[in-house]
Protein backbone atom coordinates (compact mmCIF):
# COMPACT_ATOMS: atom_id res chain seq x y z
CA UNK A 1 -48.21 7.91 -67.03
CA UNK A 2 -46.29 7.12 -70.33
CA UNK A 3 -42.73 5.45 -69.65
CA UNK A 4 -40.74 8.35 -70.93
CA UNK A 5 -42.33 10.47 -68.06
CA UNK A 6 -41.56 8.33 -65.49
CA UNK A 7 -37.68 8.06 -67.07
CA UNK A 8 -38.09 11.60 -66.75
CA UNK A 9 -39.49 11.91 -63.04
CA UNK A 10 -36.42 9.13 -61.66
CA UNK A 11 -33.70 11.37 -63.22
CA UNK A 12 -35.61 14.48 -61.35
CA UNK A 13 -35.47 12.58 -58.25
CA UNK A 14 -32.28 11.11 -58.41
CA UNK A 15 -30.55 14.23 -59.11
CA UNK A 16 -32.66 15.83 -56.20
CA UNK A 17 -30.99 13.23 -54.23
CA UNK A 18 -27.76 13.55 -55.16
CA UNK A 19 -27.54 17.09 -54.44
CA UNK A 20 -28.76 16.02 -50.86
CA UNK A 21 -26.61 14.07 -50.48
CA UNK A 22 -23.51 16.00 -51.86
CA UNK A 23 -24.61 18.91 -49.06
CA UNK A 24 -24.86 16.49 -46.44
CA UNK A 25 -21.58 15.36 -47.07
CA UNK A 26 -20.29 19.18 -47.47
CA UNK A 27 -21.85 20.16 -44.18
CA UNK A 28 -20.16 16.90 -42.50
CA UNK A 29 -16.78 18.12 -43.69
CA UNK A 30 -16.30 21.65 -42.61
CA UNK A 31 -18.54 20.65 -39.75
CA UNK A 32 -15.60 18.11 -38.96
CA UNK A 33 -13.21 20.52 -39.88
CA UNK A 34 -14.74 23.74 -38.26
CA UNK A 35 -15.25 21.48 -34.60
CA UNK A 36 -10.99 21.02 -34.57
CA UNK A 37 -10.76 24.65 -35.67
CA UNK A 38 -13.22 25.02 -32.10
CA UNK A 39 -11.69 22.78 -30.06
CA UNK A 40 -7.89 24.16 -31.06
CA UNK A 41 -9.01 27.64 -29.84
CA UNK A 42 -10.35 26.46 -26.34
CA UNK A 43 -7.01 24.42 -25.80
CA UNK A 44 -4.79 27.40 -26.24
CA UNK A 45 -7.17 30.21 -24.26
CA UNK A 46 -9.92 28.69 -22.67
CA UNK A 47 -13.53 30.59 -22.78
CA UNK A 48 -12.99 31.97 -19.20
CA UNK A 49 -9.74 33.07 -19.79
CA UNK A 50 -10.87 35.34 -22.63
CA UNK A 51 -13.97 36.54 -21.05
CA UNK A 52 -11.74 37.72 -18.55
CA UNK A 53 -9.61 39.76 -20.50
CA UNK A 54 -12.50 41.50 -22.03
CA UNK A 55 -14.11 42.00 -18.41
CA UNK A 56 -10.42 43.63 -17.23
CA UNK A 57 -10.60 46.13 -19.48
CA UNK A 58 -10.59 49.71 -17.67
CA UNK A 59 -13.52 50.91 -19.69
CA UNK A 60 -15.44 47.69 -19.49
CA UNK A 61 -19.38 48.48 -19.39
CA UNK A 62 -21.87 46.66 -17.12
CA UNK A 63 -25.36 46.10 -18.97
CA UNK A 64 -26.76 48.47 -16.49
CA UNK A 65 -24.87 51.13 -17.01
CA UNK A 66 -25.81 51.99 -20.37
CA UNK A 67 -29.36 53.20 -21.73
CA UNK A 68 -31.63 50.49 -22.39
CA UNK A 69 -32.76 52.07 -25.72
CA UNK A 70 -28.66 51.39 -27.12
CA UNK A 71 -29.08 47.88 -25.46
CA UNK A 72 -32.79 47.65 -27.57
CA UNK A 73 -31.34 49.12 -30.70
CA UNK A 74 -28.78 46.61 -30.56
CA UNK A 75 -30.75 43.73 -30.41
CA UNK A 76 -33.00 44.94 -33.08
CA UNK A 77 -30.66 45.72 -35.53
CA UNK A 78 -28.01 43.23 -35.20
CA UNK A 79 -30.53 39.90 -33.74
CA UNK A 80 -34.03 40.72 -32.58
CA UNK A 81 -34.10 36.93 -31.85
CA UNK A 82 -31.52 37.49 -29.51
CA UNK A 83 -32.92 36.28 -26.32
CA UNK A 84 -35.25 33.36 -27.87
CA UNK A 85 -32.25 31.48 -29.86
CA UNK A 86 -29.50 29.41 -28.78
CA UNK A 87 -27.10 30.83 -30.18
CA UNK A 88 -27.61 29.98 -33.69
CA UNK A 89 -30.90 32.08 -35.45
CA UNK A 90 -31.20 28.84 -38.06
CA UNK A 91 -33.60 31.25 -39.76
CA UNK A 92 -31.43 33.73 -40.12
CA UNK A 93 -28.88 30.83 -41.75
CA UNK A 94 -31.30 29.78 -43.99
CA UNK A 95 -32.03 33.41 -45.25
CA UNK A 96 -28.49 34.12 -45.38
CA UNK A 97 -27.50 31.01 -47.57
CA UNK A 98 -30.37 31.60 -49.91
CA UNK A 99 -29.75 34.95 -50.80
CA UNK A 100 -25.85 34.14 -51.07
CA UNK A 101 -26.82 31.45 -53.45
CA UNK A 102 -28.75 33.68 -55.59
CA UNK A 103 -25.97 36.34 -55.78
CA UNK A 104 -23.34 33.81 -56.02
CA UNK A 105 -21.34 35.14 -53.21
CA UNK A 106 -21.06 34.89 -49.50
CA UNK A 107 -21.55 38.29 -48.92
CA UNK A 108 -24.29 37.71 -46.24
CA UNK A 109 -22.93 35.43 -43.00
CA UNK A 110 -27.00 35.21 -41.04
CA UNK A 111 -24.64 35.48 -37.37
CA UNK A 112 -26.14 35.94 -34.01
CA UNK A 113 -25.18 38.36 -31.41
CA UNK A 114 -23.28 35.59 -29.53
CA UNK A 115 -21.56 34.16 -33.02
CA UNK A 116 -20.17 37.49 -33.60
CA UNK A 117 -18.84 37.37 -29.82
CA UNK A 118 -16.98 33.97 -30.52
CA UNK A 119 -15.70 35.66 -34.40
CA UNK A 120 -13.96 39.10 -31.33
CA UNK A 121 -12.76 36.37 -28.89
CA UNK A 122 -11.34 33.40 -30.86
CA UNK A 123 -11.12 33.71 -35.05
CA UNK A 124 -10.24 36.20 -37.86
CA UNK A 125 -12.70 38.13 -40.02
CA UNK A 126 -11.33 35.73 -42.90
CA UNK A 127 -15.08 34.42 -44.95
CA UNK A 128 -13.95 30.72 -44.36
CA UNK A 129 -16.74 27.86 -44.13
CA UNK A 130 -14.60 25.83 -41.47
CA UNK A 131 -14.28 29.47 -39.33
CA UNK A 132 -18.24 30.05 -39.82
CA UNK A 133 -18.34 26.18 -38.29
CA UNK A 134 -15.93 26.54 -35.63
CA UNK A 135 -18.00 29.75 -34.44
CA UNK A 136 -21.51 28.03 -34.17
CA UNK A 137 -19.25 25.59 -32.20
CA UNK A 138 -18.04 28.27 -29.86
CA UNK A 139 -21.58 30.28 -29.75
CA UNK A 140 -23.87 26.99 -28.20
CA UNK A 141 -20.69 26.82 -25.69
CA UNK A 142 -20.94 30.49 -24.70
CA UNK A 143 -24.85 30.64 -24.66
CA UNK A 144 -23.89 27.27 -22.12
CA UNK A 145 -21.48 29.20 -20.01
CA UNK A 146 -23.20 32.38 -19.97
CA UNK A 147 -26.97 34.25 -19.29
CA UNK A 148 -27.82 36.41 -22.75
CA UNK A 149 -27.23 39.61 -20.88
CA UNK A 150 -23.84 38.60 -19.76
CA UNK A 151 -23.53 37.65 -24.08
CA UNK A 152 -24.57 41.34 -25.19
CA UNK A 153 -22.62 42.96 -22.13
CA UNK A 154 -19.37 41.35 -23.36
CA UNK A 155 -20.50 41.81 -27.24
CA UNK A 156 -21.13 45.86 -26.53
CA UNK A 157 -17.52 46.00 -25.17
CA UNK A 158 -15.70 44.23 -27.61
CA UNK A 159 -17.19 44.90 -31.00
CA UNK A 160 -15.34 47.46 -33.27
CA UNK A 161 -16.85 50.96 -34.08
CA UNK A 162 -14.77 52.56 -36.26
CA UNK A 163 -12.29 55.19 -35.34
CA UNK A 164 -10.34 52.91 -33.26
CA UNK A 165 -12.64 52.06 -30.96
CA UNK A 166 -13.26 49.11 -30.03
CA UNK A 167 -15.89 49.22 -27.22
CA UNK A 168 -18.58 51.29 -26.46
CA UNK A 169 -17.45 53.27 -23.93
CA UNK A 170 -14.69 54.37 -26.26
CA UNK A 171 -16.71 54.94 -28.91
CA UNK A 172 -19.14 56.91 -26.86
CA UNK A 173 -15.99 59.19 -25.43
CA UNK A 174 -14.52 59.40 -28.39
CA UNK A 175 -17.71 60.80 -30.77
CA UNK A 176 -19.48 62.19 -28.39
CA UNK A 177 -17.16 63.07 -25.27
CA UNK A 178 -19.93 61.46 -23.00
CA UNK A 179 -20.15 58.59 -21.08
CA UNK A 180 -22.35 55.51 -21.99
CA UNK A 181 -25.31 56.28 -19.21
CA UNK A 182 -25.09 60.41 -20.58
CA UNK A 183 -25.91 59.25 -24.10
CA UNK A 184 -29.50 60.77 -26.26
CA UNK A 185 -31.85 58.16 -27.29
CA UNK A 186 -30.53 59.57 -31.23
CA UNK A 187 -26.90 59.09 -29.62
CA UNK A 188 -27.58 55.57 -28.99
CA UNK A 189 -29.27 54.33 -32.09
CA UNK A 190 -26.44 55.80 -34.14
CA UNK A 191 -23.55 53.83 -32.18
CA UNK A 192 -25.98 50.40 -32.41
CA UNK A 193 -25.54 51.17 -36.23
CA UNK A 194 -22.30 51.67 -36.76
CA UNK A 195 -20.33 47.54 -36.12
CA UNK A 196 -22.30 46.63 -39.21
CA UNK A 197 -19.65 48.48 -41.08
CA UNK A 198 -17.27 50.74 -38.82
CA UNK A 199 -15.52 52.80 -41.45
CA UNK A 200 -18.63 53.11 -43.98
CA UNK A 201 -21.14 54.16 -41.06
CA UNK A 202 -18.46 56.46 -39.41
CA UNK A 203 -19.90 60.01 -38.39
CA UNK A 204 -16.83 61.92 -38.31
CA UNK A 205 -16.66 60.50 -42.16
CA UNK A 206 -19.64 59.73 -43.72
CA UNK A 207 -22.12 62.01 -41.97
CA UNK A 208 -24.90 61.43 -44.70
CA UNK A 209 -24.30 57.48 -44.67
CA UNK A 210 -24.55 57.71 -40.63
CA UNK A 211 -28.03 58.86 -40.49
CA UNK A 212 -29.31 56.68 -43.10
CA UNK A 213 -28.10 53.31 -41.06
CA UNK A 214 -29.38 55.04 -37.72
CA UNK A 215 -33.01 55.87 -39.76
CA UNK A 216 -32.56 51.69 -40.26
CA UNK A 217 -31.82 51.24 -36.64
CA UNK A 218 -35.26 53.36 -35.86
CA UNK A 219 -37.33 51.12 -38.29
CA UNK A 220 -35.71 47.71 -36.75
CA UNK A 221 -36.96 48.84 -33.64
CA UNK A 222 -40.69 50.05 -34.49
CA UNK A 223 -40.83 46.71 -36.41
CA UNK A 224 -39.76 44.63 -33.68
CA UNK A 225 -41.52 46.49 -30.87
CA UNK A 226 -39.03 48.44 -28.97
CA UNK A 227 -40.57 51.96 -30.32
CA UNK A 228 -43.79 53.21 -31.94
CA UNK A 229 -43.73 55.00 -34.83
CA UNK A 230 -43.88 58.57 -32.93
CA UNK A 231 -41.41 57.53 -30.28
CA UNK A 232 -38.94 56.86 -33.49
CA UNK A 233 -40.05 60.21 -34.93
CA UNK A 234 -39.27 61.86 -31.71
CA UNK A 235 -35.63 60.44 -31.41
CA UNK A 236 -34.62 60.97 -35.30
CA UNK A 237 -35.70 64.90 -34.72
CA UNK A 238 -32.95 64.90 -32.03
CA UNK A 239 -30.19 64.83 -34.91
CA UNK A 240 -31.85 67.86 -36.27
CA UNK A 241 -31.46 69.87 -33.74
């Protein structure tokens, strides 16, 4: 290998290196930063304080009252690693930061089920690096203090979907005028849908825009085994009729 190679090769790997190292010492900061954000929030409302308050509201859903196919669309559209993670899909993280990278944005956040239950109990919907750190923080100390069905019980009755409702017995009052356990299979896959983005997704707005996210929610569930392709068929002919 001629010299100017190799001069060429040690500036490859020492700039390698020093972008290593500058993210290692990134991730240490808000890391640092994003654990006092944590620890802040649990000294002014501890964890089982706030589950509480969720749990005492007068519409509060138990798990078992509500159709397994919305509990099974939810998982498949929002984390079908849901009940193999702990709390943090690193997969999901490493998707998310690629594709951010490549758009230059940070459009796409890669959260769990559970991280978007510590974003509802504890911190704002600001895009923030420390918040995104503080709320891995709180998600490995719910997934500690809680089984993963008590994690999507409390997730289903605090996230928003649209229309001022922010639960899903609300939201299944207030666009259908049924109760959770009275919901259609198609009834259920369209309120799974809709917390992506409340007021884009919103039937009693964007009709068209509804039923292509729910026709999303049907393929997220073939794909990750919760449906075959005729069982999907079946519901989405529901929202025909």
């Amino acid at each position: 290998m001629s010299n100017k190679k190799k001069k060429v090769g040690r500036i490859l790997l020492w700039s390698f290196l020093g972008l290593v190292a500058a993210a290692v010492v990134f991730c240490a900061v808000y890391g640092i930063w994003g654990y006092r954000l944590y620890r802040a929030a649990l000294e002014e409302c501890p964890l089982e304080q706030k589950v509480e308050e969720i749990r005492s509201n007068e519409h509060y859903s138990r798990l078992g009252e509500l159709p397994v196919v919305f509990q099974e669309a939810v998982v498949a559209v929002e984390d079908h690693r849901f009940y193999s993670h702990g709390g943090i899909d690193l997969i999901s993280i490493a998707r998310a930061a690629w594709n951010n990278l490549c758009s230059l944005s940070f459009k796409e956040g890669g959260s769990t089920i559970t991280q978007q239950l510590a974003k509802n109990l504890y911190f704002s919907q600001e895009r923030k690096l420390e918040r995104k750190a503080a709320e891995v923080f709180m998600a490995r100390a719910i997934e500690k203090a809680y089984e993963k069905d008590e994690i999507l019980e409390l997730y289903v009755n605090c996230i928003y979907y649209g229309s001022g409702y922010y639960c899903i017995y609300d939201a299944s009052v207030g666009y259908y005028d049924k109760e959770p356990w009275q919901l259609s299979d198609y009834e259920c896959t369209v309120l799974a849908g809709l917390p992506n983005a409340p007021s884009v997704y919103d039937p009693t707005i964007n009709p068209d825009l509804t039923a292509q996210r729910q026709a999303q929610v049907l393929e997220k569930m073939v794909r990750y085994g919760y449906l075959s392709e005729e069982e999907a068929d079946e519901i989405a002919k529901q929202g025909e009729a």
